[in-house]
N, C-alpha and C. Protein backbone atom coordinates (compact mmCIF):
# COMPACT_ATOMS: atom_id res chain seq x y z
N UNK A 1 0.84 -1.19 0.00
CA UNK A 1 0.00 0.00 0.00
C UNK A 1 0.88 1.25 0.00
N UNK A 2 0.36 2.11 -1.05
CA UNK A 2 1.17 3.61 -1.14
C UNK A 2 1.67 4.29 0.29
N UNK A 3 0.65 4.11 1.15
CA UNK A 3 0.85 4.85 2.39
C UNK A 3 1.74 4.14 3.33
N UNK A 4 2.33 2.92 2.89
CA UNK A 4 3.15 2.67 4.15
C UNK A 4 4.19 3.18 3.80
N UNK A 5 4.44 3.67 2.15
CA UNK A 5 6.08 4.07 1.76
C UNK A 5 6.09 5.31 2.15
N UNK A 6 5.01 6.68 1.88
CA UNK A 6 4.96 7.54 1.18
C UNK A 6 4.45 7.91 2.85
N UNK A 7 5.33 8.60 3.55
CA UNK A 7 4.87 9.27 4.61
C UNK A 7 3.83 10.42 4.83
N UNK A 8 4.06 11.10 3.71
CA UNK A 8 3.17 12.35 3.43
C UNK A 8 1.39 11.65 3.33
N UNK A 9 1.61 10.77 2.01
CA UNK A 9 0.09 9.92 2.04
C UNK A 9 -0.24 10.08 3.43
N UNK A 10 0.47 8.92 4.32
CA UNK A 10 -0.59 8.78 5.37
C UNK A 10 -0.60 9.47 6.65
N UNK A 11 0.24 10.52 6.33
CA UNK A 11 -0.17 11.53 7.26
C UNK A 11 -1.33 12.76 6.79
N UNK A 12 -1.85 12.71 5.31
CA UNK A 12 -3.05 13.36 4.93
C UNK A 12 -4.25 12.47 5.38
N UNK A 13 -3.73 11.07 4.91
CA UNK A 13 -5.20 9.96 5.43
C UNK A 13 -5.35 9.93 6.41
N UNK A 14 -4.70 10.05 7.74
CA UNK A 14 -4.54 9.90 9.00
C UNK A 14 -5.16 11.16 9.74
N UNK A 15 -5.26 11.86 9.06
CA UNK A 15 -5.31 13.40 9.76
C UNK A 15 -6.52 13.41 10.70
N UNK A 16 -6.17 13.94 12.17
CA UNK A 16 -6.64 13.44 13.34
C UNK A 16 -7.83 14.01 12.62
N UNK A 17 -8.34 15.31 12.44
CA UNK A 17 -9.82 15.73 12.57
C UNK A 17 -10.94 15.15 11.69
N UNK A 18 -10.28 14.69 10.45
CA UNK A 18 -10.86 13.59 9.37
C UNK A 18 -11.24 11.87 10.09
N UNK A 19 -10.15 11.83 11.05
CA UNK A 19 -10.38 10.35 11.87
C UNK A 19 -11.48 10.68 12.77
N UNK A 20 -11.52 11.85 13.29
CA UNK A 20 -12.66 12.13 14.36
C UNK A 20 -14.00 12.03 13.80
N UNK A 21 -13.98 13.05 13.01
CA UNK A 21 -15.10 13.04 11.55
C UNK A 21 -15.60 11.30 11.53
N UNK A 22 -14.87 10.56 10.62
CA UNK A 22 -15.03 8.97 10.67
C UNK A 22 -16.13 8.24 11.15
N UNK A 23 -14.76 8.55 12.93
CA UNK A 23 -15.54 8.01 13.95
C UNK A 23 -17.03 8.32 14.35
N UNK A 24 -17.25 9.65 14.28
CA UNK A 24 -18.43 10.21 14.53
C UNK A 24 -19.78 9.53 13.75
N UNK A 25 -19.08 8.99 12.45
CA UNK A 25 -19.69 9.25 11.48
C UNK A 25 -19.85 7.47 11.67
N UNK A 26 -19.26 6.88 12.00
CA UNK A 26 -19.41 5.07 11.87
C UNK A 26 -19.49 4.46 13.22
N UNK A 27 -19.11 5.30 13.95
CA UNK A 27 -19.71 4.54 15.62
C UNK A 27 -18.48 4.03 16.03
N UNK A 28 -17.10 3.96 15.67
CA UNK A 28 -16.16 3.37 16.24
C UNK A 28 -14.84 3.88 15.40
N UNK A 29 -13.96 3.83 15.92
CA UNK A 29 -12.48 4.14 15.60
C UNK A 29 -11.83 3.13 14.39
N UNK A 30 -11.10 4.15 13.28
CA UNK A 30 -11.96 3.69 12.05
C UNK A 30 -9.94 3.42 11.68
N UNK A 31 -9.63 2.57 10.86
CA UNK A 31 -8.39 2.14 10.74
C UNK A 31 -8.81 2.32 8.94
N UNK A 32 -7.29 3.07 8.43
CA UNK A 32 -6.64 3.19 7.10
C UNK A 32 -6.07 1.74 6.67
N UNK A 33 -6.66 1.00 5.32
CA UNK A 33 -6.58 0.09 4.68
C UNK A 33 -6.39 0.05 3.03
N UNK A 34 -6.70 1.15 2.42
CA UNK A 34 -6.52 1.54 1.34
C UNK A 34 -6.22 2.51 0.49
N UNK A 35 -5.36 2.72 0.12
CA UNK A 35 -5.59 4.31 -0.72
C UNK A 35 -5.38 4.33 -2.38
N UNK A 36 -5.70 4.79 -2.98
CA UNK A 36 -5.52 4.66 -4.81
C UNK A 36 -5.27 5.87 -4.96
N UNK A 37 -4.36 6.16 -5.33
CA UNK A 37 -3.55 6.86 -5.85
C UNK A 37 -2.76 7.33 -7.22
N UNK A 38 -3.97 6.97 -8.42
CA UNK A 38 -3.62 7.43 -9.61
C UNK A 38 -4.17 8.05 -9.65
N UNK A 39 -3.93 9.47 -11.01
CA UNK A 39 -4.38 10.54 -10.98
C UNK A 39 -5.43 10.63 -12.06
N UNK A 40 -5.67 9.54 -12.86
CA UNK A 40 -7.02 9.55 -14.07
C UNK A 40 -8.33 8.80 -13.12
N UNK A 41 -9.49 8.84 -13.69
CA UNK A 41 -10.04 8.30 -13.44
C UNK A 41 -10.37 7.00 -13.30
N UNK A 42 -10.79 5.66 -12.23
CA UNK A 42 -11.09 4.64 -11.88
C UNK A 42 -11.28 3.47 -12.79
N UNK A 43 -12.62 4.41 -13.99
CA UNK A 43 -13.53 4.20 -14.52
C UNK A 43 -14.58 3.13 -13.89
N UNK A 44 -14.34 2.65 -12.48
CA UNK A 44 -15.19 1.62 -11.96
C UNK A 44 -16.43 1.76 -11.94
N UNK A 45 -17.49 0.93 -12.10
CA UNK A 45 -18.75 1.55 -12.76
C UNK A 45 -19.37 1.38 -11.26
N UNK A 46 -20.91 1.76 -11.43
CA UNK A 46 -21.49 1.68 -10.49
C UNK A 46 -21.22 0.61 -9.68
N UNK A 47 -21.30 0.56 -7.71
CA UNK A 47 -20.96 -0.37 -7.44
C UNK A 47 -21.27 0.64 -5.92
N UNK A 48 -21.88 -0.48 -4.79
CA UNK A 48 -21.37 -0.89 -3.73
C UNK A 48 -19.54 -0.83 -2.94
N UNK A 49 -19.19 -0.07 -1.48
CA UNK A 49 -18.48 -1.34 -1.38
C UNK A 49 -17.94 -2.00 -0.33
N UNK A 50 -19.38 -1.80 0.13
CA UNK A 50 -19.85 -2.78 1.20
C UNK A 50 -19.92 -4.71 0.90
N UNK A 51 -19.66 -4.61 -0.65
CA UNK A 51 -20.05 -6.32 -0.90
C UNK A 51 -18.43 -6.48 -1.77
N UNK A 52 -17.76 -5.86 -1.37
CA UNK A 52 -16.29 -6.21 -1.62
C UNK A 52 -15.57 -6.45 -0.79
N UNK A 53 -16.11 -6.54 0.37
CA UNK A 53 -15.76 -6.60 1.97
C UNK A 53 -16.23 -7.79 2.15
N UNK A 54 -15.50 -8.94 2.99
CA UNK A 54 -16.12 -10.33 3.80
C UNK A 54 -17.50 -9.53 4.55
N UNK A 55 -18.49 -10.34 4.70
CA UNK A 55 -19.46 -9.94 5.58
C UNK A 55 -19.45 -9.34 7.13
N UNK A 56 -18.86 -10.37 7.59
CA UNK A 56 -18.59 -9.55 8.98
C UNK A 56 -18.16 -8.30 9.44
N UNK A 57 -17.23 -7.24 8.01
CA UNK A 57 -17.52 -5.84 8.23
C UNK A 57 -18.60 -5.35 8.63
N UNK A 58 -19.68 -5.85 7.76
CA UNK A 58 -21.00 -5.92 8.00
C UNK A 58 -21.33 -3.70 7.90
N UNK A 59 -20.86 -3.06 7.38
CA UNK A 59 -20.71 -1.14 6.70
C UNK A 59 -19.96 -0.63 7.99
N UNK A 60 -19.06 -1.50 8.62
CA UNK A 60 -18.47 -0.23 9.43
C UNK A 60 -17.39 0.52 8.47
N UNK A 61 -17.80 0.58 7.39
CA UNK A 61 -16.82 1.20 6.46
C UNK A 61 -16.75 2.71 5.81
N UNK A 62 -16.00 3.11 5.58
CA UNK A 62 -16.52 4.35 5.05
C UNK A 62 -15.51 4.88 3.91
N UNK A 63 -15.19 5.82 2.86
CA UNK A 63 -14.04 6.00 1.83
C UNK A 63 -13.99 7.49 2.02
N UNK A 64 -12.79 8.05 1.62
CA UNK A 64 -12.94 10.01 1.57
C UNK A 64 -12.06 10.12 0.07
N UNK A 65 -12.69 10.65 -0.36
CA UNK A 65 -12.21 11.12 -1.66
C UNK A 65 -11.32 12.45 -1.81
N UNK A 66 -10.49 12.89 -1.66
CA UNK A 66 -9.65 13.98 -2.08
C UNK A 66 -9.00 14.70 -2.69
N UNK A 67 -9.60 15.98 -2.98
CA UNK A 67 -8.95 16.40 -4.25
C UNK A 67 -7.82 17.50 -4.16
N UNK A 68 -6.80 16.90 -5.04
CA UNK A 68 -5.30 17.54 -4.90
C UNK A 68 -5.35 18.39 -6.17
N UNK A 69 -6.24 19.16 -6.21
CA UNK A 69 -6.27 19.71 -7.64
C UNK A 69 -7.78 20.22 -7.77
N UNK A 70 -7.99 20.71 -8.61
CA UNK A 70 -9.45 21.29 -9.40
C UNK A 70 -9.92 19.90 -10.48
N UNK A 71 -10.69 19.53 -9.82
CA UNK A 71 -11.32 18.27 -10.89
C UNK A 71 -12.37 19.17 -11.85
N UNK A 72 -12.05 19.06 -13.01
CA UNK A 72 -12.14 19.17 -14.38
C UNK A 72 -13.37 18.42 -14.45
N UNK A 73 -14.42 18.81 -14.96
CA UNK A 73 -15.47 17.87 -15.24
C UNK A 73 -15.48 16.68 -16.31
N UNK A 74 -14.24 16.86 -17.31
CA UNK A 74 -14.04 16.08 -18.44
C UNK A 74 -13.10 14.69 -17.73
N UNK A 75 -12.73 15.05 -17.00
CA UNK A 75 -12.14 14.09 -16.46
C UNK A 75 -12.57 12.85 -15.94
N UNK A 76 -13.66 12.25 -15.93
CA UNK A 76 -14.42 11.43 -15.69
C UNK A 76 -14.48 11.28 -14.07
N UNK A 77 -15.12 12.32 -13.78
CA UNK A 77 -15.45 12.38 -12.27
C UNK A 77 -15.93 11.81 -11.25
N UNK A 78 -15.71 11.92 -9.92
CA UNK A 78 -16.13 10.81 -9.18
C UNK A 78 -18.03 11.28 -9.00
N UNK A 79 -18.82 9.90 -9.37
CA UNK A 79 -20.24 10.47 -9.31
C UNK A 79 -21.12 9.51 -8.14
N UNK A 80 -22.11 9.71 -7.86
CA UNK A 80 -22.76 9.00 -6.58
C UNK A 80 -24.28 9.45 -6.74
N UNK A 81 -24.87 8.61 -6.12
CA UNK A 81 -26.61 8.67 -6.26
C UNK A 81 -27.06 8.55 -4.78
N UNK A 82 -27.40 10.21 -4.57
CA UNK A 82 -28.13 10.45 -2.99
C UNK A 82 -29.13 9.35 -2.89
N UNK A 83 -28.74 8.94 -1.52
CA UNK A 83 -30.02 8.35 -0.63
C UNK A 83 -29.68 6.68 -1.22
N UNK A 84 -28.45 6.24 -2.15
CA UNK A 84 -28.91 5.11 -2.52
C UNK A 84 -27.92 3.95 -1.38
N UNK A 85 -27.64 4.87 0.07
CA UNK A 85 -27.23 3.95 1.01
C UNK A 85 -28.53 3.19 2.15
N UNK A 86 -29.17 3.60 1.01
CA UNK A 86 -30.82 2.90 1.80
C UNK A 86 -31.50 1.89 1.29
N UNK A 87 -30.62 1.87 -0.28
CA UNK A 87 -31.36 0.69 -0.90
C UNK A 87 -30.91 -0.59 -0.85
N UNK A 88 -31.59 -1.69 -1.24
CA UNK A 88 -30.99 -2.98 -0.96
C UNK A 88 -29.64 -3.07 -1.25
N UNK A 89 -29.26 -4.21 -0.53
CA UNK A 89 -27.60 -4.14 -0.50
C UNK A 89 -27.15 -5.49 -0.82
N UNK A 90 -26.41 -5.51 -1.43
CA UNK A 90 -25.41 -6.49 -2.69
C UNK A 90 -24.48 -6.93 -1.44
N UNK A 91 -24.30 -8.27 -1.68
CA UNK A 91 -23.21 -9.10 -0.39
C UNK A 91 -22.63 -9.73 -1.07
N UNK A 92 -21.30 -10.07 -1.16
CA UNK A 92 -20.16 -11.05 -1.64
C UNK A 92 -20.74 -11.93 -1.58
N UNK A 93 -20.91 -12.68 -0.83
CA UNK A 93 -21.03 -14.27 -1.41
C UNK A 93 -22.29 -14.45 -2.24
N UNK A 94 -23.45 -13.68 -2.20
CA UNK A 94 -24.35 -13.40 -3.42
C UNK A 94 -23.71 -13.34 -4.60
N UNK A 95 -22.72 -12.04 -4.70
CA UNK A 95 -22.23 -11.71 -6.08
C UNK A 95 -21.52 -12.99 -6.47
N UNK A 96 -20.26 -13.40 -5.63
CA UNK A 96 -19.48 -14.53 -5.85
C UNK A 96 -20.01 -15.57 -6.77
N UNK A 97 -21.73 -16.06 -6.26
CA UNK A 97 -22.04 -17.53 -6.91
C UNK A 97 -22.33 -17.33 -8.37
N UNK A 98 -22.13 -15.72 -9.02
CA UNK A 98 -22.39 -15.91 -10.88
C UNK A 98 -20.71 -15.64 -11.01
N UNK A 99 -19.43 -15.97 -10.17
CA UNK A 99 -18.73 -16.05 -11.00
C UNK A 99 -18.04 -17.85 -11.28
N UNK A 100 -16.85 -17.95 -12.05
CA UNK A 100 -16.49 -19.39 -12.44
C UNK A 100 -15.10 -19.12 -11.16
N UNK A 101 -15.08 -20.26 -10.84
CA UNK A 101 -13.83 -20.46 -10.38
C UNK A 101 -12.44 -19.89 -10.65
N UNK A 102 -11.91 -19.46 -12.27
CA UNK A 102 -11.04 -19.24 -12.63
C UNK A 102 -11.01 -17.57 -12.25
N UNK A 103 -12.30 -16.95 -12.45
CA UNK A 103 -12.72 -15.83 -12.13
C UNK A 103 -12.25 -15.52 -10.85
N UNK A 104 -12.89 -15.93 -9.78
CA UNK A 104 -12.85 -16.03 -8.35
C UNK A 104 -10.93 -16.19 -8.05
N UNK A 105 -10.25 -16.94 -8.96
CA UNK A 105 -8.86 -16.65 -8.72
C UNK A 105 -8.03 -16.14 -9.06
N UNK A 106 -8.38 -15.76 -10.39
CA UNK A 106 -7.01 -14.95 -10.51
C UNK A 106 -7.03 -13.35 -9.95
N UNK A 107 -5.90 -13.46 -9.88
CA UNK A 107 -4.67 -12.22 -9.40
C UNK A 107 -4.28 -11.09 -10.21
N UNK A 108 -4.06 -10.06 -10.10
CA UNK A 108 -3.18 -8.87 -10.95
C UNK A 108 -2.35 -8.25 -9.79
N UNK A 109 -1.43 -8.44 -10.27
CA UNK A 109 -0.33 -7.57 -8.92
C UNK A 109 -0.94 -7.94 -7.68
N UNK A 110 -0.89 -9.25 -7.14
CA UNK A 110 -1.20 -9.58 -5.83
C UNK A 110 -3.07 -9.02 -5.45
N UNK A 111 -3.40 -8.69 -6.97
CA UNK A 111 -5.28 -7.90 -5.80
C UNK A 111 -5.79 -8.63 -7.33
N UNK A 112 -7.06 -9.60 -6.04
CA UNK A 112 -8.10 -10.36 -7.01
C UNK A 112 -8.55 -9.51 -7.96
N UNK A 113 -9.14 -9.99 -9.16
CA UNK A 113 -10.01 -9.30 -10.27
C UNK A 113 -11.28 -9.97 -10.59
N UNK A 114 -12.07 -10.71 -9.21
CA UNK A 114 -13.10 -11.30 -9.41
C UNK A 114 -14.71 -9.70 -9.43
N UNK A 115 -14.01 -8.61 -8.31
CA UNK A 115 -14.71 -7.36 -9.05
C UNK A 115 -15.24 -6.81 -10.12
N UNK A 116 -13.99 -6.88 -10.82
CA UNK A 116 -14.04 -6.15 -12.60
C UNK A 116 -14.85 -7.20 -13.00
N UNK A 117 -14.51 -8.62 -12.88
CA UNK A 117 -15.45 -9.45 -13.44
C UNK A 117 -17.02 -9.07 -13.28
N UNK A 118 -17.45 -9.22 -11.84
CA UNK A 118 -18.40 -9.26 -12.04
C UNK A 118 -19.23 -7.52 -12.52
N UNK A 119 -18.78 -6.97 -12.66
CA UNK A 119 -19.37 -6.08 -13.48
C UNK A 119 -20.40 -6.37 -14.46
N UNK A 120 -20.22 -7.59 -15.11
CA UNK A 120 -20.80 -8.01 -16.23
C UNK A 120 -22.68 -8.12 -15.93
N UNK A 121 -22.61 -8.25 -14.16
CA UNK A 121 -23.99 -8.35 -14.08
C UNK A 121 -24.33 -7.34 -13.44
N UNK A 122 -23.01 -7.62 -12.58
CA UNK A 122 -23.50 -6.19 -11.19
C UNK A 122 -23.87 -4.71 -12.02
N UNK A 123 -23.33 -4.32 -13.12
CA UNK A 123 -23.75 -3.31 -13.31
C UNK A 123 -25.00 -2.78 -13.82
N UNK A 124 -25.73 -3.84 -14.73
CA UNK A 124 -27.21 -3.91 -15.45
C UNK A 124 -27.70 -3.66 -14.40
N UNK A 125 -27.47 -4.80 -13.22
CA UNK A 125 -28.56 -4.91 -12.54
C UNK A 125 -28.51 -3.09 -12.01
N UNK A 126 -27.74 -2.68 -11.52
CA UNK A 126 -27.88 -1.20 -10.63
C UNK A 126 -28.55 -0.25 -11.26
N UNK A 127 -28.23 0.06 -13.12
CA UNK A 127 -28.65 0.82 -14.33
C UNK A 127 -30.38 0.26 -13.75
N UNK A 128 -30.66 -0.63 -13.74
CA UNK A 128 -32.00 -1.24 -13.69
C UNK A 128 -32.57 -0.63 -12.45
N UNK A 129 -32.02 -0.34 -11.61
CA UNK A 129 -32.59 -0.24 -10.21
C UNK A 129 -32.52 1.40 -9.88
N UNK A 130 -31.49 1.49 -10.88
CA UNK A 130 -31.77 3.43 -11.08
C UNK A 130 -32.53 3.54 -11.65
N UNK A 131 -33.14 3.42 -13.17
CA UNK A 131 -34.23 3.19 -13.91
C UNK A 131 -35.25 3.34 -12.86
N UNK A 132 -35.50 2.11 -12.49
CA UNK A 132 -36.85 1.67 -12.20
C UNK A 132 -37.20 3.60 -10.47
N UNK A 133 -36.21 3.97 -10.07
CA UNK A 133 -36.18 5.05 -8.81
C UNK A 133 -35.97 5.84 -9.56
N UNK A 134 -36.07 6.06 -10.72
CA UNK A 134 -35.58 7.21 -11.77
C UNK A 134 -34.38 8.16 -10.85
N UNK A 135 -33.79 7.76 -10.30
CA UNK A 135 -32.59 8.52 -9.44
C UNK A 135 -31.55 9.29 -10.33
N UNK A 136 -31.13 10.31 -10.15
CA UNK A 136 -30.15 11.18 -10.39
C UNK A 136 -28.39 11.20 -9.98
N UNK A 137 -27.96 10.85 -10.53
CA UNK A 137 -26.49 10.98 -10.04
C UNK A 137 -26.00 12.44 -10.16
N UNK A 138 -25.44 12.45 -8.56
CA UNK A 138 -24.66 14.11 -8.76
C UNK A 138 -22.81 13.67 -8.79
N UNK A 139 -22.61 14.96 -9.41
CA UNK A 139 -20.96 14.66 -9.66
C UNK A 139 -20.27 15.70 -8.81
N UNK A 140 -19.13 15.40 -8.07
CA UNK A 140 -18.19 15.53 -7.42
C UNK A 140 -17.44 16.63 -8.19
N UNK A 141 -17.57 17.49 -7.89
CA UNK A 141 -16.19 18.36 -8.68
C UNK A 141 -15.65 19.87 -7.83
N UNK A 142 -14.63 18.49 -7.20
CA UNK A 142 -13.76 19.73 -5.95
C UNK A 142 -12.81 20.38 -6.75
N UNK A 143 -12.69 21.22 -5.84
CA UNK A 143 -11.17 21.64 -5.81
C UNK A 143 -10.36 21.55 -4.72
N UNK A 144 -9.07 22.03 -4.46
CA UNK A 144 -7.92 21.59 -4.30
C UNK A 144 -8.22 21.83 -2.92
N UNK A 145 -8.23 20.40 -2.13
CA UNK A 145 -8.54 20.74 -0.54
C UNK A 145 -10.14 20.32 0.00
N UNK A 146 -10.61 20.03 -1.52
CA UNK A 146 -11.71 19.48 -0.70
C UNK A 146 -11.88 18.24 -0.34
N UNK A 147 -12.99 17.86 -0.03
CA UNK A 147 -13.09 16.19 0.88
C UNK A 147 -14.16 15.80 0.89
N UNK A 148 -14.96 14.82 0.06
CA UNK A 148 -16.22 14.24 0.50
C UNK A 148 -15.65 12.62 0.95
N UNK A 149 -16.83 12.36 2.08
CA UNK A 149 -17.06 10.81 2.60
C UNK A 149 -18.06 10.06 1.83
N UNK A 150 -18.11 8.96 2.00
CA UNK A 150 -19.19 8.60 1.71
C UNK A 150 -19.22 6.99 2.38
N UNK A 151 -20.17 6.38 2.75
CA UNK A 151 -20.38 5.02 3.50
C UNK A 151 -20.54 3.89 2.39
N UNK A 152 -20.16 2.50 2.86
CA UNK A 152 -19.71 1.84 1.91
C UNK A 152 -21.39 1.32 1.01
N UNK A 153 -22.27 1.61 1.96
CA UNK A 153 -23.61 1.61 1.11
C UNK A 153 -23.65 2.22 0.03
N UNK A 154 -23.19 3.43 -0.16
CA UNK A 154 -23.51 4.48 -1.40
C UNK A 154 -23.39 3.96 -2.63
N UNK A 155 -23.92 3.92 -3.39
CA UNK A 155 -23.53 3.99 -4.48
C UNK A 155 -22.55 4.10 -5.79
N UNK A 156 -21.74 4.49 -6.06
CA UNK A 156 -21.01 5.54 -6.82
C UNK A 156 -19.91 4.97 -7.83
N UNK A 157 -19.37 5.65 -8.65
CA UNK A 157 -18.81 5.53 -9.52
C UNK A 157 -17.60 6.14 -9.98
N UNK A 158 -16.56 6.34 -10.62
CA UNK A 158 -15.72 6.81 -11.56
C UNK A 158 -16.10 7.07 -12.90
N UNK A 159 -16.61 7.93 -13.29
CA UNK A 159 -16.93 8.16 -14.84
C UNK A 159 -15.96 8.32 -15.90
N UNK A 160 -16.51 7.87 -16.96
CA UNK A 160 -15.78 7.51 -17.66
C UNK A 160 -15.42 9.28 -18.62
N UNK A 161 -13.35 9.73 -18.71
CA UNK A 161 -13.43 10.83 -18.75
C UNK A 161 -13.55 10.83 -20.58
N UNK A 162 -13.86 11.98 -20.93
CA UNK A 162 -13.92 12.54 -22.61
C UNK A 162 -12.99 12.05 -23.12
N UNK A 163 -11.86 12.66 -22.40
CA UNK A 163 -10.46 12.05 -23.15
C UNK A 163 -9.53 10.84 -22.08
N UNK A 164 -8.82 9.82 -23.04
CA UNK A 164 -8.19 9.14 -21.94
C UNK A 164 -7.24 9.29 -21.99
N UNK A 165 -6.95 9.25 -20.42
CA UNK A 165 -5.80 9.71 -19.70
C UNK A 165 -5.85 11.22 -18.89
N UNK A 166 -6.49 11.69 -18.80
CA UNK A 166 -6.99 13.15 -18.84
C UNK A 166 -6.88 13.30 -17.21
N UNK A 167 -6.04 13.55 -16.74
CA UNK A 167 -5.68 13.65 -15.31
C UNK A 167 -7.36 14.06 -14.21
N UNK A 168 -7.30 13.75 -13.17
CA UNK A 168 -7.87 13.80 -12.53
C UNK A 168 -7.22 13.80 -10.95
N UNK A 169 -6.42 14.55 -10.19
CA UNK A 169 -5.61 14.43 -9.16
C UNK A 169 -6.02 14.03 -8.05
N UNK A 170 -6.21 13.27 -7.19
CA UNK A 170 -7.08 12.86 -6.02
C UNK A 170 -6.54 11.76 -5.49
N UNK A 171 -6.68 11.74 -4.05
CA UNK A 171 -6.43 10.67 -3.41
C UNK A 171 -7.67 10.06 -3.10
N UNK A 172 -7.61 8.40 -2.88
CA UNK A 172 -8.92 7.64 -2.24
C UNK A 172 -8.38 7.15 -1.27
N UNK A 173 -9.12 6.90 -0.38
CA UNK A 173 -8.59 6.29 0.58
C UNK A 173 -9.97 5.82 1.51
N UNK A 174 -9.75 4.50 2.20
CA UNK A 174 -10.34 3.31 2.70
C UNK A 174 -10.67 3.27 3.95
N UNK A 175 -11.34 2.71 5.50
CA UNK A 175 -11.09 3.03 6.18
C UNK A 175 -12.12 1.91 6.70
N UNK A 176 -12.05 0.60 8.01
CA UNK A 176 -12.85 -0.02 8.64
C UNK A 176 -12.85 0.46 9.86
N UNK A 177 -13.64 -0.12 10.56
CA UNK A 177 -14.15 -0.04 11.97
C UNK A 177 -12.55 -1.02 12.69
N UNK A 178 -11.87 -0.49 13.67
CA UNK A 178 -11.19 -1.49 14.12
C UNK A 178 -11.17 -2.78 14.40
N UNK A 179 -12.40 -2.52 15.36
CA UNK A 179 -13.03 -4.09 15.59
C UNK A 179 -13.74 -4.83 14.47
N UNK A 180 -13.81 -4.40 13.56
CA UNK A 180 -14.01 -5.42 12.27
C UNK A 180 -13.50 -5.69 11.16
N UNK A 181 -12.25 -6.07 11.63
CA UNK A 181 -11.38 -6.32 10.38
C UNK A 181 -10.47 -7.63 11.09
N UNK A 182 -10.98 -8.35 11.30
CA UNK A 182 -9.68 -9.74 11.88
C UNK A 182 -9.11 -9.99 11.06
N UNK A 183 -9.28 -10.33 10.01
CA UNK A 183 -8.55 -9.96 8.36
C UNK A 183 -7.47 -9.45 8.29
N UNK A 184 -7.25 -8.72 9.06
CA UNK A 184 -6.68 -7.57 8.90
C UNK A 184 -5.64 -7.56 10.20
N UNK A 185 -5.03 -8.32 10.19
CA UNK A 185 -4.19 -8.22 12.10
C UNK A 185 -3.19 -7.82 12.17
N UNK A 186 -2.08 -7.41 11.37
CA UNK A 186 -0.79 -6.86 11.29
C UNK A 186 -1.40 -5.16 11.03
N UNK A 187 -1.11 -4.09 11.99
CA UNK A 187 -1.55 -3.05 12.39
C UNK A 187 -0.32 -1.95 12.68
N UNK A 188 -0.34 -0.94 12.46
CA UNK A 188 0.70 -0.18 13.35
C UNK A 188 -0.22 1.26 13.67
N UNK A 189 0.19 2.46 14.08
CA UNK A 189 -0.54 3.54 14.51
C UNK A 189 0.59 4.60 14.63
N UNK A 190 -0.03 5.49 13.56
CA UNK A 190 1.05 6.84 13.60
C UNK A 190 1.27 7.51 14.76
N UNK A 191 2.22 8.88 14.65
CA UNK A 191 2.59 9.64 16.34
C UNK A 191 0.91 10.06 17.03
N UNK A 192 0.05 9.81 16.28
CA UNK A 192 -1.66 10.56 16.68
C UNK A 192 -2.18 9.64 17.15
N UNK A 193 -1.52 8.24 17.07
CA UNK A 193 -2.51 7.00 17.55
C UNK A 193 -3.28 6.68 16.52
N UNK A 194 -3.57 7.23 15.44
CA UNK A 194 -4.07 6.83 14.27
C UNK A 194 -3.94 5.15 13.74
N UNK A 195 -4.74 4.24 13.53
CA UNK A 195 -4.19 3.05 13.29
C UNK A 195 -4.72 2.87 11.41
N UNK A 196 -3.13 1.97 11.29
CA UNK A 196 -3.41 1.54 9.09
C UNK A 196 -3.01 0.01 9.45
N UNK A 197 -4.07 -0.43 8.36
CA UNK A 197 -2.99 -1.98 8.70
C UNK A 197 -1.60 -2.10 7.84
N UNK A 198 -0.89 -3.12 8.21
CA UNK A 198 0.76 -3.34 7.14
C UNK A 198 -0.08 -4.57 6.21
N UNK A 199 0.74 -4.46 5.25
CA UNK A 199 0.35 -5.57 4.31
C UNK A 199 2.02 -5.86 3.91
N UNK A 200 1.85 -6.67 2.82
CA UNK A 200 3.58 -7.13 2.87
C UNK A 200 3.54 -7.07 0.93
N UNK A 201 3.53 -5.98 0.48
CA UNK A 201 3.15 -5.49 -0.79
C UNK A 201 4.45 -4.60 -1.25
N UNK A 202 4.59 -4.93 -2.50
CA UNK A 202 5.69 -3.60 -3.10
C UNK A 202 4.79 -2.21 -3.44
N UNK A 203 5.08 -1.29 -3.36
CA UNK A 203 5.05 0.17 -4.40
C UNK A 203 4.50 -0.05 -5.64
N UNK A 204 3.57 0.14 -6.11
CA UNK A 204 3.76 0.20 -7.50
C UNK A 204 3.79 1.54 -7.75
């Protein structure tokens, strides 16, 4: 993970008043697990990601999006659909049983790609379920310093930008409930007490 090399990363992810925020916001003291850190867009389509998580997270989860820059609307922006952390909710081992085995295993740089796979259904089905709530997606477009949350119920997306490659500067970054991540047991905690887990991963 970027943030165990890159001191600066996780002393922006870490930042006590954003952890307080969190907490406030999920009921418990919330531990750094992820951050993405390219500067184009995702393009990950609609999605949950609450059901990319083993169950027993069960949404103590939450993500903050950050923008190191003026996001450009062409850039294929980060987008989300109010209120859709209320609608039914998509669980891994549901999604899991439409994929094949070969699916379910392979690897890219050490991180499964049984996700991208299932796109193939997961995404109709959501287009369908916006349809049918005629719901609106609003788009994200900070500038430099701003910060939205959002809970792993929400909705949301990476849009796809006009042009590719078309920068988009932002950090993502991940965040569970302490107590729900056993998964997760190799831990350390910055000078704030802040806790990230270690993973045993190169840089890319």
């Amino acid at each position: 993970m970027p943030y165990m090399q890159v001191p600066e990363l996780r002393l922006a992810a870490l930042y006590p008043p954003l952890m307080e925020m969190l907490e406030h916001l999920i009921g418990e003291r919330m531990m750094l697990h992820l951050a993405l850190t390219g500067w184009i867009s995702t393009e990950r389509n609609w999605h949950q990601d609450d059901y990319l998580n083993p169950s027993f997270v069960n949404s103590w989860y939450a993500a903050v999006w950050i923008a190191l820059g003026r996001i450009d609307p062409t850039s294929g922006p980060f987008q989300y659909l109010p209120g859709s952390h209320l609608w039914p909710l998509m669980r891994r081992e549901k999604v899991q049983r439409f994929l094949t085995k070969e699916e379910l295993s392979t690897r890219e740089n050490g991180e499964s790609k049984w996700p991208k796979y299932s796109e193939r259904f997961v995404t109709p089905a959501i287009e369908a379920e916006i349809a049918s709530r005629r719901a609106v997606a609003e788009t994200f477009l900070g500038e430099k310093g701003d910060v939205l949350i959002w809970h792993g119920r929400l909705l949301h997306r990476g849009s796809t930008p006009e042009e590719f490659g078309r920068e988009r500067r932002a950090l993502i970054v991940h965040y569970s409930g302490v107590e729900h991540r056993p998964d997760m047991p190799e831990r350390a905690s910055d000078e704030n007490g802040q806790a990230y887990a270690l993973f045993d991963m190169p840089l890319h």
